[in-house]
Protein backbone atom coordinates (compact mmCIF):
# COMPACT_ATOMS: atom_id res chain seq x y z
CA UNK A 1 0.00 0.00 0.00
CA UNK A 2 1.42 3.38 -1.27
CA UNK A 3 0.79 6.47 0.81
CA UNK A 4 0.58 9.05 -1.78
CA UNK A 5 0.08 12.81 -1.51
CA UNK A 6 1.81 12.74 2.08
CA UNK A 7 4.48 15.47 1.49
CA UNK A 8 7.36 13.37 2.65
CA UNK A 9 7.96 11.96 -1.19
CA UNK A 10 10.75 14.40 -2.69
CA UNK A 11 11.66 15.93 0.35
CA UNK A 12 15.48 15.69 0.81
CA UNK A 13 17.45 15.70 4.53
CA UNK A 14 21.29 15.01 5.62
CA UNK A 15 21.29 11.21 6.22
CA UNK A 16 22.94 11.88 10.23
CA UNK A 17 19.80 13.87 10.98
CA UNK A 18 17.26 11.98 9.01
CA UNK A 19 18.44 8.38 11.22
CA UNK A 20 18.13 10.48 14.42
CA UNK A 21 14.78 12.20 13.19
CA UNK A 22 13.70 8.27 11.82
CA UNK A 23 14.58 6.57 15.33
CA UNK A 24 12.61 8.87 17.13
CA UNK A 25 9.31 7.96 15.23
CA UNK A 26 10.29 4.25 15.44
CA UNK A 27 11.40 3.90 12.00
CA UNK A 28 15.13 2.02 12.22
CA UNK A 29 17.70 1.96 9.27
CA UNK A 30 19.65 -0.76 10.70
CA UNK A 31 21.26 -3.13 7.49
CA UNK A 32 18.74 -2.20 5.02
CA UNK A 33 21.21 0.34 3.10
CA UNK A 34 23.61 0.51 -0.08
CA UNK A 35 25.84 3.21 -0.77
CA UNK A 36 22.92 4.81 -3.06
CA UNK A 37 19.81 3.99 -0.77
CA UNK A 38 18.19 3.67 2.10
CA UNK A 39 15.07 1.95 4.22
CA UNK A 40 13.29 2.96 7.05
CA UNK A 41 11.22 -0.18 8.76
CA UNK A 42 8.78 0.28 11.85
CA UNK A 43 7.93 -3.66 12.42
CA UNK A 44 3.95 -3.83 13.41
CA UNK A 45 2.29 -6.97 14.36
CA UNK A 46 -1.25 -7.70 14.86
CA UNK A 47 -3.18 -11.02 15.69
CA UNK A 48 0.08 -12.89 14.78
CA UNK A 49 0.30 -10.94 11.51
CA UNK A 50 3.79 -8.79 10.90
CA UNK A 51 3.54 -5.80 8.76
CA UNK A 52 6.16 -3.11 7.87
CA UNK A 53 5.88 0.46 7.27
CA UNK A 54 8.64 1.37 5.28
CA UNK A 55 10.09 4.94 4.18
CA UNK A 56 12.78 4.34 1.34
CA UNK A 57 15.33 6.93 -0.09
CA UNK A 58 18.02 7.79 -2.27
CA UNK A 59 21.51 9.45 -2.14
CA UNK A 60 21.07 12.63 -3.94
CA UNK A 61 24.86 13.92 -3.11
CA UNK A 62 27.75 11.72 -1.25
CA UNK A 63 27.66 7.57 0.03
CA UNK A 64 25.97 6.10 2.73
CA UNK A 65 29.35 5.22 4.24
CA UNK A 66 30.94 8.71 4.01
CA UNK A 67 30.66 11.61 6.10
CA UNK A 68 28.47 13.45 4.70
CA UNK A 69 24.96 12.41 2.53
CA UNK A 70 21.78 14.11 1.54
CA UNK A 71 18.92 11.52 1.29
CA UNK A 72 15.54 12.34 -0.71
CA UNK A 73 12.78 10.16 0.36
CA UNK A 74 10.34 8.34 -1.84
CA UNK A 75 6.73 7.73 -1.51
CA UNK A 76 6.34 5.50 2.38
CA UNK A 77 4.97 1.94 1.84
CA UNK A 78 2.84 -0.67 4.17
CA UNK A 79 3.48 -4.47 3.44
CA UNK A 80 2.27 -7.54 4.79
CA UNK A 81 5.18 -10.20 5.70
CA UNK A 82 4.89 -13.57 4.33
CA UNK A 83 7.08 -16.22 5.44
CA UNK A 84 9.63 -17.51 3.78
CA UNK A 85 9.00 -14.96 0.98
CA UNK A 86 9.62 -11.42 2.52
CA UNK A 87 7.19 -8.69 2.21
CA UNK A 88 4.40 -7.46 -0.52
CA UNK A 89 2.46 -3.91 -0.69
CA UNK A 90 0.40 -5.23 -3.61
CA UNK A 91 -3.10 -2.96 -3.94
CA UNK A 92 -4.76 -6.63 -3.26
CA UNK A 93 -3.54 -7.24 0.51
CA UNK A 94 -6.25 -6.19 3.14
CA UNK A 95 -4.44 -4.03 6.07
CA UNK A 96 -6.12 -3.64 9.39
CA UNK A 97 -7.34 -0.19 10.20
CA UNK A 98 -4.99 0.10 13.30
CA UNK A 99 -1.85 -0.81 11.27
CA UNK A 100 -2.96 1.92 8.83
CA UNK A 101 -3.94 4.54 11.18
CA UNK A 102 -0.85 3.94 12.97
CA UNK A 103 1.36 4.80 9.51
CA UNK A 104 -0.93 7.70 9.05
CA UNK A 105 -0.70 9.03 12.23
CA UNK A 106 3.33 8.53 11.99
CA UNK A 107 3.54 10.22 8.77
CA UNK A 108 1.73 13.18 10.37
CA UNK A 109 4.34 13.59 12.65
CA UNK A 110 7.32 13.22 10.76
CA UNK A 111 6.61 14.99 8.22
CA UNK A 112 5.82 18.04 11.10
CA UNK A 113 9.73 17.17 12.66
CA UNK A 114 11.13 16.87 9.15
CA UNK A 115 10.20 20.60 8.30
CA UNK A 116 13.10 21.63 10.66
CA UNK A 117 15.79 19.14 9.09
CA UNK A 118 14.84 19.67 5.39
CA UNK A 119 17.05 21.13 2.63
């Protein structure tokens, strides 16, 4: 599930402040990284189900692994996990209204945060 028209698509931050801003709305970077990208995961489970809301992003200038890297975010995503197959956002998986609210509700407040961090 894509979470268009949210503001947070295009908007571009210095990778050192976007982890800090990230972690403190329970979205971790942790291994999912390259040099030219980056995910966000906040791990949600309901009646035994595990979703993920996920915020991905790309290196607009410098590396992941340098000192210095601006990061422009693409549109956030919900997925349901499956095991042993990993995770799918198609348009046909049903999401509980808690799991969604929650993402919406998150989104509301990091885009507010991300304001003061943007370039």
């Amino acid at each position: 599930m894509k979470f268009e028209g949210t503001g947070l698509d295009q908007q571009t931050a210095e990778l050192s402040r976007l982890d800090f801003l990230m972690e403190q709305h329970g979205l971790i970077r942790a291994g999912q990284w390259d040099y030219e990208r980056v995910t966000y995961d906040k791990k949600m489970e309901q009646l035994g189900e595990i979703y993920y809301f996920r915020i991905q992003g790309y290196i607009t200038e410098g590396e992941v692994g340098g000192r210095h890297a601006v990061v422009k975010l693409l549109t956030p995503l919900l997925g349901k996990h499956y095991y042993p197959h990993g995770v799918e956002y198609g348009e046909g998986e049903d999401f509980p209204e808690p799991i969604v609210q929650s993402c919406e509700n998150t989104i509301k407040r990091l885009k507010k945060d991300l304001e003061a961090i943007t370039l």
